[in-house]
Each structure stands twice: as C-alpha cells, then as structure tokens.
Protein backbone atom coordinates (compact mmCIF):
# COMPACT_ATOMS: atom_id res chain seq x y z
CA UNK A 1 -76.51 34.80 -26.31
CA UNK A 2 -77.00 36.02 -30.05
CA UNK A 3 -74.90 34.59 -32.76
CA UNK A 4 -71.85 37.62 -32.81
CA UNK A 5 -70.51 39.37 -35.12
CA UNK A 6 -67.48 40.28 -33.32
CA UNK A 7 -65.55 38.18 -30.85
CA UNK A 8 -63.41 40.27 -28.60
CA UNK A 9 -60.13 38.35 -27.21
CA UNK A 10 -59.19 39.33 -23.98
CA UNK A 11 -56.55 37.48 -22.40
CA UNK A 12 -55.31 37.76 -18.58
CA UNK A 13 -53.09 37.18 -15.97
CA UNK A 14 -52.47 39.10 -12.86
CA UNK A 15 -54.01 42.47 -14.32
CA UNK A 16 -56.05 43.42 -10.96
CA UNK A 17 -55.20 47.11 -11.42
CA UNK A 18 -56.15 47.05 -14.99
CA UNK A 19 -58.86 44.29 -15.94
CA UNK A 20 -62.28 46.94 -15.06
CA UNK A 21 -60.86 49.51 -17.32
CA UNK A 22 -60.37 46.79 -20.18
CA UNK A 23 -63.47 44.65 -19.82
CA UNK A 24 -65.18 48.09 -19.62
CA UNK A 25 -64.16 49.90 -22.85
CA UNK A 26 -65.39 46.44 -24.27
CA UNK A 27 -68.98 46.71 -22.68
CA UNK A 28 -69.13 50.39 -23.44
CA UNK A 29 -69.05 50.13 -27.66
CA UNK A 30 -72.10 51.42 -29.54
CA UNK A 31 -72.44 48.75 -32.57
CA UNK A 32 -75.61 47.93 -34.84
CA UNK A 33 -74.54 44.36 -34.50
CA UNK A 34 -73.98 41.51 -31.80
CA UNK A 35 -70.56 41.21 -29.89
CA UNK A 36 -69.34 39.02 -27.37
CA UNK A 37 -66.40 39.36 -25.27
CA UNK A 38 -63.87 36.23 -24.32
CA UNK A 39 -61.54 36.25 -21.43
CA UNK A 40 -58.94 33.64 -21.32
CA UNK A 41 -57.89 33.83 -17.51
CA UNK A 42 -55.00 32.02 -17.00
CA UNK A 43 -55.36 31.33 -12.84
CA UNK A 44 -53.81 34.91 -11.57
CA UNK A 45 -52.89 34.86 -8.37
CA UNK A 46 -54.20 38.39 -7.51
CA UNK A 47 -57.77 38.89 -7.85
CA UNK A 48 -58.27 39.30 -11.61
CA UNK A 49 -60.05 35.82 -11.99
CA UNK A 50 -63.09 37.27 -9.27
CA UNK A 51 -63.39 40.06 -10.92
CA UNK A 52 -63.58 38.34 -14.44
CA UNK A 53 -66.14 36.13 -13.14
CA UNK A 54 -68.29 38.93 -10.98
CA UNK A 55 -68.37 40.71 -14.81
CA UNK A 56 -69.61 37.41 -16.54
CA UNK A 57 -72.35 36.68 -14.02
CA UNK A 58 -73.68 40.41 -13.95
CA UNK A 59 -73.20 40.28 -18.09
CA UNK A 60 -73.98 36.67 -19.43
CA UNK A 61 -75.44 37.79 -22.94
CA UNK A 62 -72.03 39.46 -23.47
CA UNK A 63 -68.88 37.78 -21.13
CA UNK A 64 -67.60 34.30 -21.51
CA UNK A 65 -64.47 33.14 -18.98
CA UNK A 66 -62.38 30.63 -20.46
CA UNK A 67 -60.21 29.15 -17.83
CA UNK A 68 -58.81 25.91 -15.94
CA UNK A 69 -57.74 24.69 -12.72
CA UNK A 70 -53.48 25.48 -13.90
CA UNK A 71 -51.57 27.88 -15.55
CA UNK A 72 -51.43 27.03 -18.90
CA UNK A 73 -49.10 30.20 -20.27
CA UNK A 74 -49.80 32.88 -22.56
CA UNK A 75 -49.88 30.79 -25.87
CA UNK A 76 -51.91 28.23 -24.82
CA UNK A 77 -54.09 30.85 -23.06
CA UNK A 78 -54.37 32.70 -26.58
CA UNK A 79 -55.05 29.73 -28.80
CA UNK A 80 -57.88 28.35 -26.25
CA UNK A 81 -59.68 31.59 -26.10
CA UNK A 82 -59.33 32.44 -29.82
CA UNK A 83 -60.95 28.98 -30.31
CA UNK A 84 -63.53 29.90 -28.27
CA UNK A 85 -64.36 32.90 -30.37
CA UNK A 86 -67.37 32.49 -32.34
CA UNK A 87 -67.43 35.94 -34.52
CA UNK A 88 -66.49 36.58 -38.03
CA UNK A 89 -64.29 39.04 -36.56
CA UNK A 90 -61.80 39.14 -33.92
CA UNK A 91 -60.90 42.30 -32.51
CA UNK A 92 -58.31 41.85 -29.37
CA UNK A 93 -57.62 43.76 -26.10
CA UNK A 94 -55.57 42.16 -23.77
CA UNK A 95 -56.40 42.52 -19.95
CA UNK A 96 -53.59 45.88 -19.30
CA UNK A 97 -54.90 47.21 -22.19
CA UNK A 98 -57.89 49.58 -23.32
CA UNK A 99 -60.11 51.07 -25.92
CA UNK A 100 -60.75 54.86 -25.82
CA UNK A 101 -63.41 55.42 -28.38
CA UNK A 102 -66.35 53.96 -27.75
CA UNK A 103 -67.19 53.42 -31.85
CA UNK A 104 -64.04 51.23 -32.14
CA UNK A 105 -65.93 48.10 -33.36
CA UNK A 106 -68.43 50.24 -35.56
CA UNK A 107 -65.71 51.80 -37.10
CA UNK A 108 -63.72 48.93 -38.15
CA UNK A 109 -66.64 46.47 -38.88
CA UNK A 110 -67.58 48.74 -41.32
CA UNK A 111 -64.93 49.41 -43.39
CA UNK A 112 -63.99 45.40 -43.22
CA UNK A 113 -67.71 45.15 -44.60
CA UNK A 114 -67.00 47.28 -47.75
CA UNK A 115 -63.86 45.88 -48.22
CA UNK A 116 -63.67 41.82 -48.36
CA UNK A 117 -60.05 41.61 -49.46
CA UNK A 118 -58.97 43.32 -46.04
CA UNK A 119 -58.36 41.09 -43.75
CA UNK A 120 -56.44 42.56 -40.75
CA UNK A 121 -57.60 46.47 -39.82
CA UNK A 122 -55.74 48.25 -37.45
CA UNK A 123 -54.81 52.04 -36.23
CA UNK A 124 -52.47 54.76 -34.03
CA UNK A 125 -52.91 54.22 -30.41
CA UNK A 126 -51.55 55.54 -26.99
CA UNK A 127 -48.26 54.87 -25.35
CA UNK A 128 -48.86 54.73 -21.57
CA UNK A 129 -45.48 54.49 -19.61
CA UNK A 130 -47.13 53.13 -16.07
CA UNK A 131 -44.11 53.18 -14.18
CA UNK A 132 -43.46 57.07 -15.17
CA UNK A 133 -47.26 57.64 -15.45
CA UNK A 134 -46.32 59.08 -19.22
CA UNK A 135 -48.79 58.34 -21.68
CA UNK A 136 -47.44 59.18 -25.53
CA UNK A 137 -50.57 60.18 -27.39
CA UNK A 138 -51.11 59.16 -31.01
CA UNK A 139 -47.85 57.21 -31.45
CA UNK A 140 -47.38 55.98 -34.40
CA UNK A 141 -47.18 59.94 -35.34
CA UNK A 142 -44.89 60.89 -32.76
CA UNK A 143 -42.64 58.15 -33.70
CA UNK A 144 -43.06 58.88 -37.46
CA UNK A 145 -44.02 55.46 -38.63
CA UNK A 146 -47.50 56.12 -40.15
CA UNK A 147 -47.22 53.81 -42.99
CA UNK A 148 -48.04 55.28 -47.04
CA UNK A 149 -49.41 51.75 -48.03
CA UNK A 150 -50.95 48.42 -47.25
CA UNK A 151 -47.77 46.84 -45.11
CA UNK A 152 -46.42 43.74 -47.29
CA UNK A 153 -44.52 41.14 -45.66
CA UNK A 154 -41.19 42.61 -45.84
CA UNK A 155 -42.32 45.93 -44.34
CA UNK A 156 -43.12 43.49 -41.33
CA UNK A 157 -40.37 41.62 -41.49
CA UNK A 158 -37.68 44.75 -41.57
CA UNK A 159 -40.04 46.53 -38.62
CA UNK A 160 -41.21 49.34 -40.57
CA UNK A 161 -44.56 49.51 -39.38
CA UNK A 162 -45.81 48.72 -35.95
CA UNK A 163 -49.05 46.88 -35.51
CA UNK A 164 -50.02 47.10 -32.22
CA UNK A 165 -52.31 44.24 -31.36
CA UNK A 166 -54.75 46.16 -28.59
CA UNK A 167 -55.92 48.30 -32.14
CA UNK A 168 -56.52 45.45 -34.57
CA UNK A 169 -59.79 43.58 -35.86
CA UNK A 170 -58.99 40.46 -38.09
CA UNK A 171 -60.87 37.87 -40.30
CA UNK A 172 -61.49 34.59 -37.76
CA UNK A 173 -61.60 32.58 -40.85
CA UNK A 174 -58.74 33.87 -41.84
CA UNK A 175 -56.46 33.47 -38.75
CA UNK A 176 -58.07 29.62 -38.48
CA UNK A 177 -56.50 28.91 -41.72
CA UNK A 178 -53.05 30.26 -41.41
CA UNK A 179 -52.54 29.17 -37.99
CA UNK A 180 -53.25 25.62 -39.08
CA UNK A 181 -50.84 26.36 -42.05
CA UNK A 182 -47.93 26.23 -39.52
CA UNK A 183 -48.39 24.37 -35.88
CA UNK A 184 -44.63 24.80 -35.55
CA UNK A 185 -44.66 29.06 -35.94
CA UNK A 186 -47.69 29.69 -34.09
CA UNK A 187 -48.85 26.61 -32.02
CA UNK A 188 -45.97 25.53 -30.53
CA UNK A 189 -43.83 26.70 -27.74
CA UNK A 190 -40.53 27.73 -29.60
CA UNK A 191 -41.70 31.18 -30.57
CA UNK A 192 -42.39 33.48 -27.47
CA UNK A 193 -43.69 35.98 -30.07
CA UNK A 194 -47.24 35.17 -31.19
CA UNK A 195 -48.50 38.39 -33.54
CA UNK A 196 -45.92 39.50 -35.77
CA UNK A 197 -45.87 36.42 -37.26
CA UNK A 198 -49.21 36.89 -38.08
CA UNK A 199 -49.61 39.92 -39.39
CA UNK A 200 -46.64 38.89 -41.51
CA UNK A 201 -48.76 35.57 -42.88
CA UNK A 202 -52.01 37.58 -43.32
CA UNK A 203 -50.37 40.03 -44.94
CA UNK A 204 -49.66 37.41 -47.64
CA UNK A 205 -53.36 36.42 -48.09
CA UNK A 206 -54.92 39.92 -48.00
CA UNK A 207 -54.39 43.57 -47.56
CA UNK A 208 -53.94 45.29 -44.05
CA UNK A 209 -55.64 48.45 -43.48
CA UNK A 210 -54.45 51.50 -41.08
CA UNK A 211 -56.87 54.01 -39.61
CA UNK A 212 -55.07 57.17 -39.31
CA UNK A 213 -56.19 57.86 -35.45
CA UNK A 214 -55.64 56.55 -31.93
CA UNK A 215 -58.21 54.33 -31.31
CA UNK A 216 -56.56 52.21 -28.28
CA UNK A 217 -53.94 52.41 -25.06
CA UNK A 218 -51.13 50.27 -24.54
CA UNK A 219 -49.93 49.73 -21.52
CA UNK A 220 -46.11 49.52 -20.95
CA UNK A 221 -45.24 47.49 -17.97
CA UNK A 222 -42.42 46.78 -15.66
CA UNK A 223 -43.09 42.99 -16.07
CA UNK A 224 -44.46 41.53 -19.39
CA UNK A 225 -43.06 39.29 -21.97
CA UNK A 226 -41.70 41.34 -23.92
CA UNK A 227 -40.52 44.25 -20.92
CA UNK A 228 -38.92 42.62 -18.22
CA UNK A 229 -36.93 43.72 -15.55
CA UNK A 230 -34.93 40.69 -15.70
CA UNK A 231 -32.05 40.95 -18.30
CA UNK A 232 -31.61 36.95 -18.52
CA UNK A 233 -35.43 37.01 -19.23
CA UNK A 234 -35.20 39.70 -21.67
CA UNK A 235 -32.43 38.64 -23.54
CA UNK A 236 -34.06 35.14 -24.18
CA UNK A 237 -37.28 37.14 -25.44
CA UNK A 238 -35.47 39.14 -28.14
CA UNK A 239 -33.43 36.16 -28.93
CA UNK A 240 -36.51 33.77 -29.65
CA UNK A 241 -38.01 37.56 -31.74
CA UNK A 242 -34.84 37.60 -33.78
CA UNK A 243 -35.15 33.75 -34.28
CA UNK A 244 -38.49 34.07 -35.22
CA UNK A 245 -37.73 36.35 -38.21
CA UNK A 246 -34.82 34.25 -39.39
CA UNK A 247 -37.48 31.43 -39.73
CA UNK A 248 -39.76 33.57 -41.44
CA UNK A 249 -36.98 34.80 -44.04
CA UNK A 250 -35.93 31.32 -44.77
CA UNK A 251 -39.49 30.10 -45.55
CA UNK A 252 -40.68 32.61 -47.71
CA UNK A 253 -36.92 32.99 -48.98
CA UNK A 254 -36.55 36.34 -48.21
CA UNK A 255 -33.28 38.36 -49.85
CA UNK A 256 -30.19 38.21 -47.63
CA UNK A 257 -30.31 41.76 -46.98
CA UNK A 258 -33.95 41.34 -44.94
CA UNK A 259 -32.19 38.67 -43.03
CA UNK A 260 -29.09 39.63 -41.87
CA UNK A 261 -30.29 42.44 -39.70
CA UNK A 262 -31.85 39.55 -37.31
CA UNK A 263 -28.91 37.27 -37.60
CA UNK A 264 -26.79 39.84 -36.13
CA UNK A 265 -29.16 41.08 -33.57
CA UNK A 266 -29.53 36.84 -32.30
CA UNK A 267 -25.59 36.45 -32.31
CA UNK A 268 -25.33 39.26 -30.33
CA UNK A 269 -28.12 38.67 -27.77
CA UNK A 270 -26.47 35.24 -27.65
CA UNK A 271 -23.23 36.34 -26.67
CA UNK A 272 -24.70 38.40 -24.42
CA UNK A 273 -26.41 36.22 -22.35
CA UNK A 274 -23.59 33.78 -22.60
CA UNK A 275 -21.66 36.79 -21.03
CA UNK A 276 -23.95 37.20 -18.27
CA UNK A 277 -24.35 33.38 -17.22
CA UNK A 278 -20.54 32.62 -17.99
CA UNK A 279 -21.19 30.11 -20.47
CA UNK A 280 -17.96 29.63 -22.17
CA UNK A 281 -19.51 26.35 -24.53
CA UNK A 282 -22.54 29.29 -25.64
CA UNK A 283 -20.12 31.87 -26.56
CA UNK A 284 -18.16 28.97 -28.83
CA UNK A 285 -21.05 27.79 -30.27
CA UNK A 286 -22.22 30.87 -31.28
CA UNK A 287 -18.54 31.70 -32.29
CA UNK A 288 -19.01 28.51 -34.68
CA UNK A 289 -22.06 29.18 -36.41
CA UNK A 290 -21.85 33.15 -36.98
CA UNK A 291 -19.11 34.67 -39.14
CA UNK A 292 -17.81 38.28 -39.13
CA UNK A 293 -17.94 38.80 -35.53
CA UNK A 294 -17.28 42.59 -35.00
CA UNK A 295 -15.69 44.37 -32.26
CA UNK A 296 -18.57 44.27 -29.44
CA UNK A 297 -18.85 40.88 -30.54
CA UNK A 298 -15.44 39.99 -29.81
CA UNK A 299 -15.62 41.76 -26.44
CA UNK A 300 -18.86 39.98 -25.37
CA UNK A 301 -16.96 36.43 -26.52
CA UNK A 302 -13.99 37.37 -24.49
CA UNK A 303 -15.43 38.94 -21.69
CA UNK A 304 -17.44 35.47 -21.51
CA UNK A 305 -14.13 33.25 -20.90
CA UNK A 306 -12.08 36.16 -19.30
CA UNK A 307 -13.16 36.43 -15.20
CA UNK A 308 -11.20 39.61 -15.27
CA UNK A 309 -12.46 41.10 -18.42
CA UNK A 310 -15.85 40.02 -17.06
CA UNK A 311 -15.52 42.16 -14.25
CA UNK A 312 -13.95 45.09 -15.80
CA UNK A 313 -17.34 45.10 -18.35
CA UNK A 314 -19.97 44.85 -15.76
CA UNK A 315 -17.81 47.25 -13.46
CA UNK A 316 -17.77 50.08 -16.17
CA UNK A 317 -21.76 49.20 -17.23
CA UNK A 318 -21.79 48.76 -21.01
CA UNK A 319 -23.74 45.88 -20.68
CA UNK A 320 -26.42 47.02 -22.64
C-alpha cells in the first residue's frame, strides 16, 4: 500500500443499509495522489462488519478494518482509527454518511496545498431526513448560515456556523497535537460530543476554510447519539453538549455573555430529566447551583416533587 496522502476515517456500527454507499463514494474519488480508507468497526451486530471486511479483501491497496473482539464505543472507536490514519490529511465520512462528488478529495487537497495556514476545510452538504425520505439540498443555504469569514472560536462556541463533520478534511498533525493538549476534553469519556470541540481548538491554531457547495450527505437517523428516540437518552446528550461548552468558556475565559446561553440550556435539560425520572435530590441540586430560575424552570422543579403536578404536565404534553 503506497504511503497516502489522505487518510479517510470511517467509523461504524450497525450501518448495514448504509455502509456500500459510504465505503463507495470513498473508492469512487478521482485524485492525483494516494488515499487510503480506515474503517473503525466497532462489532455491529447486523452485518456491517462482513461487508467491511468483503470490501477490504477485494480492495487491500486502499481498505484497512480496524476492529476487536468487543464493543469499545464511539470514542474509543474514533481515537483508534484516527491513530491508525497514516495521511497528512484526514478527511472523515462516517459509515450513514456519503460523498456526492466524486472530486471531493481533489478539491480540498488542493486548496489545503496552497494554503498552509488552513488547517480544517470544510463545505455545504445535504440534509437527508431517512425516516421521512426528505433530503434538504445545500443546507447550510437553506438554513441561512453560510458563514462571511474564517469561523473563530466564539462563532463555534455561540453555534453560528455549522461544521458538519461528513464535509471536512483536516491537518493529522494538527489534530495529534491538540488532542494530546487535552486527554480530559477529547480522550476521555465525560464529553459525548467529540467534533465541536475540535473545530473550536483548531480554530485557535489556524484558519478554517468553507467551500461554498454541497459536497457531502448527512444522514439523519431515528437512533444516533445525538437523535434519539429516547428522551432520557437525549436529554443526557444535550446536557453533556451544553457542559461541554461551559468547559470550553471557562478555559479560554470566554465573556459571560458566550456562556450563559449554555448554562441555561444545562439547568434546564437538568431539570428536565430530573422531571422525567422523579428525582427530587437532582431538581435541588440543580436548584442549588443555578440562580435566576425562570418560570419553566420553576414548573419543571415543581412538577419534579409534585406527583400531581407531574401528571397534569405530562397529561397536557409540554414536555418538550
């Protein structure tokens, strides 16, 4: 296998229906330069790990399967095949996802070439609803948040620009070096999150380019980690999100203003899944370290020691 240029992340688990199309658009790019493609498998239980391994044998100058004999979960997954990757570039497409251009690569390699103090490239891409069978073309334009600039850290922070991580190519060395920075934001288990944060960091070390085009399809399940059909599972997603960005804004001492946003969104996901497991000792700790509590708040902190109020809530449906 040649030395590549480009190491494309592909991560898995349980994405039978999906896993061709990906590994696919991978094989299918037209580049003047050597790329491989690495699948962390994470033992599905469907038949994505055959397939993945019918592609490698038929493709060995191109496919590597990094696996194991357990589920080791998605960040462990993600940090074993990104150290796998052997490119100066990492571009990523995870296993329900897919490229639609077939110049993806070429395109981005070669502006990343020109440019040295880019370090993160990225672009528009498709919205595809699979339960509804809805696909949103060109997103980022339907939803109006094309960005004017290179995105800074606080444009990340506040969520006003979307990087979606099926479109992006980074710098490996540059990942490497800001993952090591922090084990405790990005190695460990605490964070359920694992991009923004890193946009956020590279952002800090170089600029971050947008292509102005769809160049990529995300897939919108029923079941992921960050859509979930369970609202306990849900709620401790965008609680460990909002926690996430409090950490960032405390370590790069971001103004109050950036902050507060998240602090209200985690008290109120907190009292809201206190509410729906009827943890009265949640809802008072959260009542102890938050101030200004304001009206839904209150509801959710009563509703979580009041069995009637309870009931009343869930029977008229504003949990939300």
């Amino acid at each position: 296998m040649a030395t590549p240029l480009v190491s494309v992340k592909m991560i898995t688990y349980n994405h039978e229906p999906y896993i061709r199309q990906a590994i696919d658009c991978v094989l299918n790019q037209k580049t003047n330069f050597p790329f491989e493609l690495v699948i962390g498998e994470d033992c599905s239980t469907d038949s994505t790990r055959e397939i993945v391994f019918d592609y490698a044998k038929r493709y060995p100058d191109i496919i590597r399967v990094i696996t194991s004999e357990q589920n080791v979960g998605m960040k462990q997954n993600s940090k074993r095949t990104s150290d796998a990757c052997r490119g100066k570039y990492i571009a990523i497409c995870e296993g329900d996802d897919y490229w639609q251009r077939d110049d993806k690569l070429q395109m981005q390699v070669d502006y990343m070439e020109r440019h040295p103090e880019c370090g993160l490239i990225y672009s528009d891409y498709n919205r595809h609803y699979v339960k509804q069978n809805l696909i949103i073309p060109d997103y980022l334009h339907f939803a109006k948040r094309i960005p004017d600039k290179s995105p800074d850290i606080q444009d990340i922070i506040m969520n006003k620009v979307e990087i979606r991580t099926c479109t992006v190519l980074l710098k490996k060395e540059l990942i490497l070096k800001i993952i090591e920075s922090d084990p405790f934001l990005f190695q460990s288990e605490h964070f359920k999150m694992g991009d923004t944060q890193l946009w956020a960091e590279i952002s800090l070390h170089s600029k971050i380019y947008y292509i102005n085009e769809s160049l990529a399809t995300y897939r919108i399940l029923e079941n992921s980690a960050s859509q979930n059909k369970d609202i306990t599972k849900k709620l401790q997603f965008d609680i460990s999100c909002s926690e996430m960005f409090c950490y960032l804004c405390d370590k790069h001492k971001m103004p109050e203003y950036i902050k507060k946003p998240h602090e209200d969104n985690m008290r109120r996901y907190l009292l809201k899944l206190a509410f729906l497991e009827s943890r009265i000792d949640s809802a008072e700790a959260v009542k102890k370290s938050f101030k200004n509590f304001s009206w839904k708040d209150w509801i959710w902190f009563y509703g979580t020691k009041s069995k009637l109020l309870n009931a009343i809530i869930k029977t008229v449906q504003i949990f939300r």
